[in-house]
Protein backbone atom coordinates (compact mmCIF):
# COMPACT_ATOMS: atom_id res chain seq x y z
CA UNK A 1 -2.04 -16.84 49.03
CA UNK A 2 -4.85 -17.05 47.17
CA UNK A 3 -6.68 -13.46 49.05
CA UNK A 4 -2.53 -11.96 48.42
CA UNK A 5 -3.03 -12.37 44.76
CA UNK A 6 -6.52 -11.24 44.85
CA UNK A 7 -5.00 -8.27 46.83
CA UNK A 8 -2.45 -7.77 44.20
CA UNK A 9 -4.02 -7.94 41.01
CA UNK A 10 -6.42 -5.57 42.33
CA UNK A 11 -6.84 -2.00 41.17
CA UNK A 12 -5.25 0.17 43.06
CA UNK A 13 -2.05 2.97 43.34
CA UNK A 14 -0.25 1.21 46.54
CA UNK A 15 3.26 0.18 46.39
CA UNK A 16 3.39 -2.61 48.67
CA UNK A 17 5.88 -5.09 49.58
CA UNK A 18 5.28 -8.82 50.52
CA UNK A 19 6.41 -10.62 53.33
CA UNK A 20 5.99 -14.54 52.47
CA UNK A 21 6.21 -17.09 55.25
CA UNK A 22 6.90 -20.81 54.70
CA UNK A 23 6.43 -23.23 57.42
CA UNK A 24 8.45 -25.48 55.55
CA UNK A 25 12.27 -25.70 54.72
CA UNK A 26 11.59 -24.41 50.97
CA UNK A 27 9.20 -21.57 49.30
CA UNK A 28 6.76 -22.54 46.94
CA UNK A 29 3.88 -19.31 47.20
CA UNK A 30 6.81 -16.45 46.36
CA UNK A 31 6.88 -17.77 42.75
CA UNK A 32 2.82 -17.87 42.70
CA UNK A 33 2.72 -14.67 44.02
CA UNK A 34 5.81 -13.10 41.98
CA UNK A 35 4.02 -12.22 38.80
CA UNK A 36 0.91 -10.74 40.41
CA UNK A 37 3.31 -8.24 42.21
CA UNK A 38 5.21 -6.85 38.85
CA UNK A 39 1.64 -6.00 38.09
CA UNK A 40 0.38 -4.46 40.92
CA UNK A 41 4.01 -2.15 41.00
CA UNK A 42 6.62 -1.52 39.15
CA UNK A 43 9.16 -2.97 41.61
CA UNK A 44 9.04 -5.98 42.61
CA UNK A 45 9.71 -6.45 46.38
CA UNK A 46 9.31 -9.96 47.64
CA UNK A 47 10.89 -11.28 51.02
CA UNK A 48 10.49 -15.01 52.37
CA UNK A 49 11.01 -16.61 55.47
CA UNK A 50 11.42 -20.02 56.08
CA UNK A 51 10.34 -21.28 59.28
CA UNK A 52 8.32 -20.72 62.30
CA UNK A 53 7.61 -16.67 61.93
CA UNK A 54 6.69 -16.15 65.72
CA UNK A 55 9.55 -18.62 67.24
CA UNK A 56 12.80 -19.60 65.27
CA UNK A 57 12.72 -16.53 61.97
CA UNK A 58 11.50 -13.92 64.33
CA UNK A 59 15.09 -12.37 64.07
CA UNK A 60 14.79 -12.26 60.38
CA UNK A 61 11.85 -10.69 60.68
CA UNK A 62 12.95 -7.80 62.22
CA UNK A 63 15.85 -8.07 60.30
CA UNK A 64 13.89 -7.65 57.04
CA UNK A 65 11.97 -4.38 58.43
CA UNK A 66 15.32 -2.81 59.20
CA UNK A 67 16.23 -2.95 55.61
CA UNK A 68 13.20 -1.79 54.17
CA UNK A 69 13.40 1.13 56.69
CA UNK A 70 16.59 1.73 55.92
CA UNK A 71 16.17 1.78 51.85
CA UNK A 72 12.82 3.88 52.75
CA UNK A 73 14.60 6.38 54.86
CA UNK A 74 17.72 6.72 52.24
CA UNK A 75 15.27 7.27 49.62
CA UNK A 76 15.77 4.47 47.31
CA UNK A 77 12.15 2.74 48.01
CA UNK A 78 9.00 4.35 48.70
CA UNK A 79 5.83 2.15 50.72
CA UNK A 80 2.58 2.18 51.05
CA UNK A 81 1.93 -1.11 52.82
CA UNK A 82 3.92 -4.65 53.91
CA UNK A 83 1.73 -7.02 53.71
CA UNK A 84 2.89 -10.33 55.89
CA UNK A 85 1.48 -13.34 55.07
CA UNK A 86 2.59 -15.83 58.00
CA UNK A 87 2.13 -19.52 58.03
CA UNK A 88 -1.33 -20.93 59.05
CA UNK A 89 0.90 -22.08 62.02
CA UNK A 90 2.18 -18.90 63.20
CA UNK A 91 0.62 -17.23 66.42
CA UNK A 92 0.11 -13.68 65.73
CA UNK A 93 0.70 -12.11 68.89
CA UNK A 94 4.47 -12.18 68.79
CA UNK A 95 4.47 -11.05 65.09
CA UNK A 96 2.76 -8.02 66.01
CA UNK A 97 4.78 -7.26 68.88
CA UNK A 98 7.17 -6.49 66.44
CA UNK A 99 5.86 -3.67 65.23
CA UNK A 100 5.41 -2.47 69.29
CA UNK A 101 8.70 -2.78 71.01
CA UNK A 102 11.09 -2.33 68.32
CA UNK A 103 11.88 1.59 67.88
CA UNK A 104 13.07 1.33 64.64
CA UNK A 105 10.16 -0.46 63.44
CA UNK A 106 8.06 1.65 65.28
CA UNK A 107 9.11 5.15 63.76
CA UNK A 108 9.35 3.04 60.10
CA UNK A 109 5.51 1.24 60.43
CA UNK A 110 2.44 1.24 61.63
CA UNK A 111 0.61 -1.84 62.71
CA UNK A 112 -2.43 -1.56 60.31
CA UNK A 113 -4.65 -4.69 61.31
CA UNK A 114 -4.39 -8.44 61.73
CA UNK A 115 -6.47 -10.17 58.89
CA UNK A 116 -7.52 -13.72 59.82
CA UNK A 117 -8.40 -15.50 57.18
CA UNK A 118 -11.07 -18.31 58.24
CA UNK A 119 -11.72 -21.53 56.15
CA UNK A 120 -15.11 -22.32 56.66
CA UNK A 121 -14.75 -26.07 55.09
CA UNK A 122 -12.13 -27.14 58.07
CA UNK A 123 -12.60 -24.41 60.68
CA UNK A 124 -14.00 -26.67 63.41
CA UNK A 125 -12.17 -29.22 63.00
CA UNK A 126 -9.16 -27.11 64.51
CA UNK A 127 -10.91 -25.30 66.39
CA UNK A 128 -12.35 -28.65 68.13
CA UNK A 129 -8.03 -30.13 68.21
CA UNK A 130 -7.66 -31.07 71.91
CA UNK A 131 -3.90 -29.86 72.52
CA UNK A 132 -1.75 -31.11 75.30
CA UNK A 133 -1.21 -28.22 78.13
CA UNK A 134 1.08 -25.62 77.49
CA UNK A 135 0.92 -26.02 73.61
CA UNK A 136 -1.24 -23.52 71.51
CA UNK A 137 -4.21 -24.06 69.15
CA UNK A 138 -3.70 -21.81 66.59
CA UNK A 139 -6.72 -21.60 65.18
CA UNK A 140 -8.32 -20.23 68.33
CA UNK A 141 -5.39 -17.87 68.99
CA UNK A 142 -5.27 -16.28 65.04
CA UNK A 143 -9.24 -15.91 65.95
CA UNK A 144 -8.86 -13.89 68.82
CA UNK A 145 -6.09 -11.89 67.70
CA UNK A 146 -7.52 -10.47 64.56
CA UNK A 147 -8.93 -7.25 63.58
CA UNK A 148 -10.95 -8.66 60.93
CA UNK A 149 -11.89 -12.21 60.09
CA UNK A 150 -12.32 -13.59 56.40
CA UNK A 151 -14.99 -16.64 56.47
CA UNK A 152 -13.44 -18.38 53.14
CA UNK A 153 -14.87 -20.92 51.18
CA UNK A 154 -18.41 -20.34 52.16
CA UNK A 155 -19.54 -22.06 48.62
CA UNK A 156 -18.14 -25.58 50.27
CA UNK A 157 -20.74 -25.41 53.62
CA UNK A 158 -24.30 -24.85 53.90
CA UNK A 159 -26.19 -21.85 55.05
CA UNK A 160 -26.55 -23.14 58.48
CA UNK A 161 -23.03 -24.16 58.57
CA UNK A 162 -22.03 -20.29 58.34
CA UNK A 163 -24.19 -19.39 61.11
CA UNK A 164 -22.82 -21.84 63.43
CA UNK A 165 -19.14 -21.51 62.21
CA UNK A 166 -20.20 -17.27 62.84
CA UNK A 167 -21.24 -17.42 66.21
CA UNK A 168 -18.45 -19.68 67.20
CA UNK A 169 -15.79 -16.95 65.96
CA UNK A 170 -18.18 -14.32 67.79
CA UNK A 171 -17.97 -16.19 70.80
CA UNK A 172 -14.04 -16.47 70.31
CA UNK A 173 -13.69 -12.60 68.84
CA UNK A 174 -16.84 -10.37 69.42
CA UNK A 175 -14.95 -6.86 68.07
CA UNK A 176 -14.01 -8.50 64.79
CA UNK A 177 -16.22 -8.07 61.73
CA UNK A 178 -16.45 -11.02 59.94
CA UNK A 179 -16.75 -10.83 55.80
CA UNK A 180 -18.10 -13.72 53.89
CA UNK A 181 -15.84 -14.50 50.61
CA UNK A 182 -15.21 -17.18 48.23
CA UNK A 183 -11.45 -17.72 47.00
CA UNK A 184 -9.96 -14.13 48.90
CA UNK A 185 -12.35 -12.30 46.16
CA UNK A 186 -12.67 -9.57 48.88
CA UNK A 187 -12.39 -5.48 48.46
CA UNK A 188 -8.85 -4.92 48.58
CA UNK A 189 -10.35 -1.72 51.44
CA UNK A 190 -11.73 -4.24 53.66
CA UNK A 191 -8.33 -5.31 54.09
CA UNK A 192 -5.09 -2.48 53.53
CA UNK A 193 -5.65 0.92 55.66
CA UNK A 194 -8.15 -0.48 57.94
CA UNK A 195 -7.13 1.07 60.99
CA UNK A 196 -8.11 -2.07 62.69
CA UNK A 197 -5.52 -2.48 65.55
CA UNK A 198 -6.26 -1.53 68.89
CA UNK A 199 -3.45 -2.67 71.57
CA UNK A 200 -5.85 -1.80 74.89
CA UNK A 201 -8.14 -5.04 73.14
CA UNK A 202 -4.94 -6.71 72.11
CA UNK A 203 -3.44 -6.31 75.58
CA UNK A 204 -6.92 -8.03 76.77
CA UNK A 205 -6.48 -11.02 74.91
CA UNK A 206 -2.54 -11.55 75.51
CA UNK A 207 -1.84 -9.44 78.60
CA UNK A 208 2.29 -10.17 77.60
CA UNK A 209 2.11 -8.94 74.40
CA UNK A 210 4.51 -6.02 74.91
CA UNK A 211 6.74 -8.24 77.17
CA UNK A 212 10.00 -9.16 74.67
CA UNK A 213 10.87 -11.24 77.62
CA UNK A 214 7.67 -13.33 77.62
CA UNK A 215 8.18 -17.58 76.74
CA UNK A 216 8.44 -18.33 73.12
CA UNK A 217 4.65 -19.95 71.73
CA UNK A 218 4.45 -23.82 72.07
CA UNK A 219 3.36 -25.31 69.07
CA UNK A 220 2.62 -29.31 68.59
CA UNK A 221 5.54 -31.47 67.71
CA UNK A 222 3.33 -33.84 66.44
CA UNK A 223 2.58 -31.10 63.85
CA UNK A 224 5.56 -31.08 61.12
CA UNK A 225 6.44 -30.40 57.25
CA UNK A 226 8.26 -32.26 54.59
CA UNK A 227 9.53 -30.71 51.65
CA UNK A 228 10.78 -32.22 48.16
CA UNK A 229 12.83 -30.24 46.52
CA UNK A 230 14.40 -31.14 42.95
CA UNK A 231 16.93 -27.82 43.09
CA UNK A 232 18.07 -28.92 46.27
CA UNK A 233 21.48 -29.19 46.43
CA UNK A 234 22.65 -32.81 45.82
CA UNK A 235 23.94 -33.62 49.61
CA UNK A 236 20.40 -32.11 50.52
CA UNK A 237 17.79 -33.58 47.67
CA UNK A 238 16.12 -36.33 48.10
CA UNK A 239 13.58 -36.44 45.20
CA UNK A 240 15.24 -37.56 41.71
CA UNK A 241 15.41 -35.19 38.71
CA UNK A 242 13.13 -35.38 35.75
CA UNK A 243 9.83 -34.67 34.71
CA UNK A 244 6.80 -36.46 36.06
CA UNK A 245 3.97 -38.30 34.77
CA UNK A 246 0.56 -36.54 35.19
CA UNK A 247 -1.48 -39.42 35.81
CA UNK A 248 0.97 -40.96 38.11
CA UNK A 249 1.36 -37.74 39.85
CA UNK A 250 -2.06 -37.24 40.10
CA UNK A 251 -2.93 -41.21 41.31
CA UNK A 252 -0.66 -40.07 44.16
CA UNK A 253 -1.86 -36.86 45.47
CA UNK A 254 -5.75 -38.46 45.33
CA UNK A 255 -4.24 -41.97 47.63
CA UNK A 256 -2.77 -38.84 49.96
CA UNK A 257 -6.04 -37.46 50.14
CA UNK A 258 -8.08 -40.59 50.48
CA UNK A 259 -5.45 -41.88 53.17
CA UNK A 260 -4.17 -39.20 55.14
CA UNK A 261 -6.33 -36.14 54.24
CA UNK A 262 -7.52 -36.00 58.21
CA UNK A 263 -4.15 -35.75 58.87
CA UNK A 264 -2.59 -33.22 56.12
CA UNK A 265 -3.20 -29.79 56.89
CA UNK A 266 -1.43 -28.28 53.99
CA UNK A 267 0.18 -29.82 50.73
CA UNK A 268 1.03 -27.81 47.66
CA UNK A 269 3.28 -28.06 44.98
CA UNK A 270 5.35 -26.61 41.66
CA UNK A 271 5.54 -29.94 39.03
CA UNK A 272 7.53 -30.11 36.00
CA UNK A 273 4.49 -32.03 33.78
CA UNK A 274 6.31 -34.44 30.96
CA UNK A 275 5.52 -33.20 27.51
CA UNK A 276 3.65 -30.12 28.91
CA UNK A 277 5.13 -26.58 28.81
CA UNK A 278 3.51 -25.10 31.75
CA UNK A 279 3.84 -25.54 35.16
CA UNK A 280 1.74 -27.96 37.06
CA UNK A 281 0.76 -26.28 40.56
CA UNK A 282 -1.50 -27.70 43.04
CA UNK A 283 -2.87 -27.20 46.64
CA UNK A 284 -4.81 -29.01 49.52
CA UNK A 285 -6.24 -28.29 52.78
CA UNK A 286 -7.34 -31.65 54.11
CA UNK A 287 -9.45 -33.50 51.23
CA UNK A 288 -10.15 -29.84 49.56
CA UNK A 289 -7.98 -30.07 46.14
CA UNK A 290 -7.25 -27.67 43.81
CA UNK A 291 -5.05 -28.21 40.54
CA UNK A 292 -4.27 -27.04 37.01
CA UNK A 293 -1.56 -26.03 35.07
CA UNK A 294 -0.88 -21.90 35.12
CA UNK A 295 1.89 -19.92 33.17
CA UNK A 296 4.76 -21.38 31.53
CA UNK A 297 8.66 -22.39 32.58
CA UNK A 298 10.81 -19.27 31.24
CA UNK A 299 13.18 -19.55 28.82
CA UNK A 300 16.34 -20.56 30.87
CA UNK A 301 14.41 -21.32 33.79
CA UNK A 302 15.10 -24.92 35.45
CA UNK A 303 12.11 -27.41 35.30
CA UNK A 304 13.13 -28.28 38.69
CA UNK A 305 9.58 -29.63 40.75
CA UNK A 306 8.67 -28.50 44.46
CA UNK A 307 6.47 -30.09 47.02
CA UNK A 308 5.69 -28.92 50.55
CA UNK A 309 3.91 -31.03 52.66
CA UNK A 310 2.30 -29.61 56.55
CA UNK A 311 0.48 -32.69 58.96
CA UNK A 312 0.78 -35.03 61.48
CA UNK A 313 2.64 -38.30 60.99
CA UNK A 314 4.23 -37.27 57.73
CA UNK A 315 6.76 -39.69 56.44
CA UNK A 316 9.00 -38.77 54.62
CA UNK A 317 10.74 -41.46 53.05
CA UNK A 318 7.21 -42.58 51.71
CA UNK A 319 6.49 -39.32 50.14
CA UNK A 320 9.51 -39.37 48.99
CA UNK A 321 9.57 -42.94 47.49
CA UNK A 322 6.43 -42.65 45.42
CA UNK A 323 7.11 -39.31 44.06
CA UNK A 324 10.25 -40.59 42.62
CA UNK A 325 8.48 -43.69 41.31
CA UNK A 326 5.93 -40.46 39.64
CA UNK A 327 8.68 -39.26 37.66
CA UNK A 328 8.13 -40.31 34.36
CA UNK A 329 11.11 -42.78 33.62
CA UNK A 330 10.99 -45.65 31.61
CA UNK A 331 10.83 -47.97 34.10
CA UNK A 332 8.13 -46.06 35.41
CA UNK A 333 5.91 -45.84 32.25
CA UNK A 334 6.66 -49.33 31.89
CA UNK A 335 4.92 -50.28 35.01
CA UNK A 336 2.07 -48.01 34.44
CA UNK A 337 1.47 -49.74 31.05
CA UNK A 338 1.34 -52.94 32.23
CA UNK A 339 -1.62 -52.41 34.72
CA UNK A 340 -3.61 -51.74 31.53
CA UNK A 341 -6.16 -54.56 30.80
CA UNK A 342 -4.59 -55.50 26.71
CA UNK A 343 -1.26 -55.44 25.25
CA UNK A 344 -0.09 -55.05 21.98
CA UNK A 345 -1.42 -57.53 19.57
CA UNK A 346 -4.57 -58.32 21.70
CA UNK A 347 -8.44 -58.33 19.68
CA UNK A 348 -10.28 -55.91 20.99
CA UNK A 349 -13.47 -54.33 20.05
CA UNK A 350 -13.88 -50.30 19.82
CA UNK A 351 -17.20 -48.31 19.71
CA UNK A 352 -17.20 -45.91 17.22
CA UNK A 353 -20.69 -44.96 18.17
CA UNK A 354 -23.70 -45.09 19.90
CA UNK A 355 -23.97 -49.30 19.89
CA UNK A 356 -21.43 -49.16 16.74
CA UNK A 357 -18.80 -51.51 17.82
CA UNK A 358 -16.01 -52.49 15.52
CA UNK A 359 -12.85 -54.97 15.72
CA UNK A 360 -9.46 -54.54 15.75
CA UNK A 361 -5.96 -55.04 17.18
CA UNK A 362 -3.99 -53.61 19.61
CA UNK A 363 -0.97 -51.66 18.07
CA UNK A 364 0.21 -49.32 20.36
CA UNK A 365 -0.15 -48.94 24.49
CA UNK A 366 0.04 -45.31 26.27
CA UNK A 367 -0.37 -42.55 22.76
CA UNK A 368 0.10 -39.05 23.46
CA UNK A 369 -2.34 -36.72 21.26
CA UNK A 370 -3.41 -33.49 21.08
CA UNK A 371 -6.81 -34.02 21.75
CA UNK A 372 -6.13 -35.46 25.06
CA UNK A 373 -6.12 -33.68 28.36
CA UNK A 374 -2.42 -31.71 28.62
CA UNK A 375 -0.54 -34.13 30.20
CA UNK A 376 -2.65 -37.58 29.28
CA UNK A 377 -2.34 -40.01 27.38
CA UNK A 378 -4.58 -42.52 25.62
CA UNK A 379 -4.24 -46.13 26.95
CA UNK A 380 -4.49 -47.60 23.33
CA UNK A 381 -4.35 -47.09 19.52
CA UNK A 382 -6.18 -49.65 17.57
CA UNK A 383 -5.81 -51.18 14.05
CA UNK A 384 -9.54 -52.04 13.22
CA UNK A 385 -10.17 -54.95 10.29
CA UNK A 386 -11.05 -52.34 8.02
CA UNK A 387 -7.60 -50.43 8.04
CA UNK A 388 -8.85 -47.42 10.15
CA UNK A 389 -6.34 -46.72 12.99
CA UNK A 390 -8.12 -44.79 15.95
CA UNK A 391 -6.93 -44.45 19.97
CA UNK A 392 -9.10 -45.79 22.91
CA UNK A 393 -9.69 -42.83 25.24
CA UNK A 394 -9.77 -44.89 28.33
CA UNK A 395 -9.58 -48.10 29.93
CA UNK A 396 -12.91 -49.50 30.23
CA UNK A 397 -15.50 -51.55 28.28
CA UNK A 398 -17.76 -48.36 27.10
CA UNK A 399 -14.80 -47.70 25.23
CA UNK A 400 -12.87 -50.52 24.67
CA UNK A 401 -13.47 -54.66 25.37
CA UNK A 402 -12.36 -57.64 24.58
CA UNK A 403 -13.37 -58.86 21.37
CA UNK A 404 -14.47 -62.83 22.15
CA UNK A 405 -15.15 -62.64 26.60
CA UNK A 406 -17.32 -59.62 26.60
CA UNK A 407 -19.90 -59.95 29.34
CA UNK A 408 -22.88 -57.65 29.71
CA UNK A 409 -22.64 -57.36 33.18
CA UNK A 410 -19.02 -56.49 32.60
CA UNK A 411 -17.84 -53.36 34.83
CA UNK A 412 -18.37 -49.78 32.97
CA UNK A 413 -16.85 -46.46 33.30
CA UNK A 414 -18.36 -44.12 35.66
CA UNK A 415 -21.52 -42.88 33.29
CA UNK A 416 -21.29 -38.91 33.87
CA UNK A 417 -18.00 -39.69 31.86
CA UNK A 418 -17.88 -42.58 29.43
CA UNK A 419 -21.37 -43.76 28.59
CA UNK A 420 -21.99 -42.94 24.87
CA UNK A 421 -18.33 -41.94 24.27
CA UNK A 422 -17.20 -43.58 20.30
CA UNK A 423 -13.60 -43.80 19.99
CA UNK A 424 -11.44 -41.52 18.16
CA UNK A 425 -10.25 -41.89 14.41
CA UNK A 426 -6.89 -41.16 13.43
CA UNK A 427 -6.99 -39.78 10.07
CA UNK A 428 -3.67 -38.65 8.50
CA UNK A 429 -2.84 -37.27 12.35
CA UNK A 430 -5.74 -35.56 12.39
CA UNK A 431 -7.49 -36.78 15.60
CA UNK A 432 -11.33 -36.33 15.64
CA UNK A 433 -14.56 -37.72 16.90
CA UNK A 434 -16.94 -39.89 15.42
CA UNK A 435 -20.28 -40.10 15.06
CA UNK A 436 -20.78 -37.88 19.19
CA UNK A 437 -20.84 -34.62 20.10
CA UNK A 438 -20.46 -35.71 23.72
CA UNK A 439 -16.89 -36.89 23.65
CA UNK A 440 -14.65 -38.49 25.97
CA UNK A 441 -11.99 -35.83 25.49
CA UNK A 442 -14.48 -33.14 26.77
CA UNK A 443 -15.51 -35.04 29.87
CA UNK A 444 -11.55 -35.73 30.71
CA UNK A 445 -11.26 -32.42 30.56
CA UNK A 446 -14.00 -32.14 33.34
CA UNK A 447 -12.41 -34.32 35.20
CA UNK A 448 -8.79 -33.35 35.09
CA UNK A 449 -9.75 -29.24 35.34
CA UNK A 450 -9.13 -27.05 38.23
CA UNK A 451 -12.36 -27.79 40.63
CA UNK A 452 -12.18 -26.34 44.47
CA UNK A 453 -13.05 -29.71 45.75
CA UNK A 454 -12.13 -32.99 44.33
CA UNK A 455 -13.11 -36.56 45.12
């Protein structure tokens, strides 16, 4: 998705239309790929397919060319290009046989190329999956299928990382060139009007490829999807309404990846953020994360969240469980609050600088402020003795301790983020910093942005 917006936003005079696949039961990369499309054309032609694109939607593929022949040939849409983005599950080979035993198609389309793109983080890992016989590997079959190959993410391995990950696609695919990139950022030539098909080399690596007749590709059962959908319809929804809480939401997603990440090949998600007016989208391949929030909810538009997950051993009653107990209820803010070290009324100490400490009480648990990450909240505001009231940025004793059991060899925040951070002063609700340049709110920031990897 990330190379189809790249492709999109692009400069260049194509009208192209977009063919989204979703192995799961709802689509979540249309809408991420929706506004990049009004800008690369005037019309906006998105199509999506739910399901298996090479087994059980295969009809609605075809289906789906037939129209946009038809508009085509009664002059009421004009192409240069369909892109088709299948699922990282899809085997290619029936996909493009598509576009080589269907007449209509045929006359309508040209098969251009088959654009693998490669992620160099997890690429041997699925490339090493023993499969039971019978049942295909994927990752070796997209390999050997394409006309070009796209080593992503090559800012996540080392140098001699690419050169063994290179010669094992060579050794899969040696006709393919294979172009180095980081996030899709790739020549949008390298990848429409390449020309790159040849069927006698396709017919070499799946001698049934222009057999309609041939057995339907066997994937791995193990291998499933669960998807949470909050515009479900009511018989069909199993996630609650409502907003969530960021931190809660976020608590989540890092257990998933410190848990399960072996075992999750794909998770992304649309969140409606409490509080916050944009939309909260995130993605993960294995333990690679990627997060922040992007454009707004429209006027009119439902703040309805969506979550597709893609593994082994999913369960779905879990996922859907703690993303409910995410949302950001009462109850639910509640129980966050009280896993906070001091309540209301308790004597704490704050610093207010470098070794400036000063007393005061606790007045107020879980304070939303402006100069807070979107989304966050501070754990505390504080009364001190001398009638200042400021907010505690976070719960730990470079911030915030107990006024009478402090203990030197008390635990401390992680350093790179709390060490010299003063609290912050609430003056007429005017939150600012004291005494530090370095503040807290700047290294949650850090910590909360969009990073390609987090841990």
């Amino acid at each position: 998705t990330t190379l189809l917006n790249h492709i999109l936003t692009a400069t260049h005079d194509k009208k192209v239309a977009i063919i989204e696949n979703e192995f799961g039961d709802i689509a979540i990369d249309d809408k991420l790929i929706a506004k990049n499309s009004k800008l690369s054309s005037e019309e906006e032609i998105i199509e999506v397919l739910n399901g298996c694109i090479c087994c059980s939607v295969r009809k609605d593929l075809v289906a789906i060319l037939q129209k946009l022949a038809s508009r085509t040939k009664a002059g009421q849409l004009s192409l240069d290009a369909i892109l088709i983005e299948t699922t990282g599950m899809a085997d290619p080979a029936p996909v493009a046989q598509t576009f080589l035993v269907h007449d209509e198609i045929k006359a309508f389309a040209r098969l251009d190329g088959i654009v693998t793109v490669v992620d160099a983080k997890h690429i041997e890992r699925h490339l090493d999956a023993t499969k039971p016989e019978g049942i295909v590997n994927e990752a070796v079959v997209q390999a050997a299928f394409a006309d070009r190959l796209l080593l992503n993410k090559i800012d996540l391995v080392s140098v001699e990382d690419l050169a063994r990950i290179e010669a094992r696609l060579r050794g899969i695919n040696a006709f393919a060139p294979i172009q180095r990139c980081t996030r899709g950022d790739i020549s949008v030539d390298q990848v429409l009007g390449i020309r790159g098909f040849d069927l006698q080399r396709a017919l070499q690596v799946k001698p049934q490829l222009l057999d309609p007749n041939n057995a339907p590709t066997q994937h791995d059962k193990s291998v499933t999807s669960v998807s949470l959908d909050q515009g479900a319809p009511r018989h069909l929804r199993t996630v609650q309404k409502g907003d969530y809480d960021l931190e809660l939401a976020q608590t989540f997603l890092q257990y998933l990846l410190d848990t399960a990440g072996e075992d999750i090949f794909r998770m992304k998600g649309v969140l409606a953020i409490a509080n916050v007016q944009q939309k909260f989208v995130y993605h993960a391949v294995h333990m690679t994360f990627d997060s922040g929030f992007e454009e707004p909810w429209q006027p009119g538009e439902p703040r309805e969240s969506k979550m597709v997950f893609i593994g082994k051993n999913l369960d779905e009653e879990f996922l859907t469980t703690t993303f409910n107990n995410c949302l950001a209820t009462p109850e639910n803010l509640q129980r966050k609050a009280s896993t906070l070290r001091f309540t209301i009324g308790d004597i704490v100490e704050c610093r207010m600088g470098y070794s400036v400490w000063s007393a005061g009480t606790v007045v107020g648990l879980m304070i939303r402020d402006g100069g807070m990450p979107q989304g966050m909240d501070a754990p505390y505001q504080v009364r001190l003795d001398d009638g200042r009231l400021v907010v505690a940025k976070s719960d730990c004793d470079s911030v915030i301790r107990g006024a009478y059991d402090y203990d030197e060899d008390d635990d401390y925040c992680d350093e790179d983020d709390y060490d010299d951070q003063p609290a912050v002063e609430n003056d007429a609700g005017d939150f600012r910093q004291i005494d530090n340049n370095r503040g807290h709110y700047h290294q949650e920031e850090k910590r909360h942005k969009t990073s390609h990897q987090k841990h």
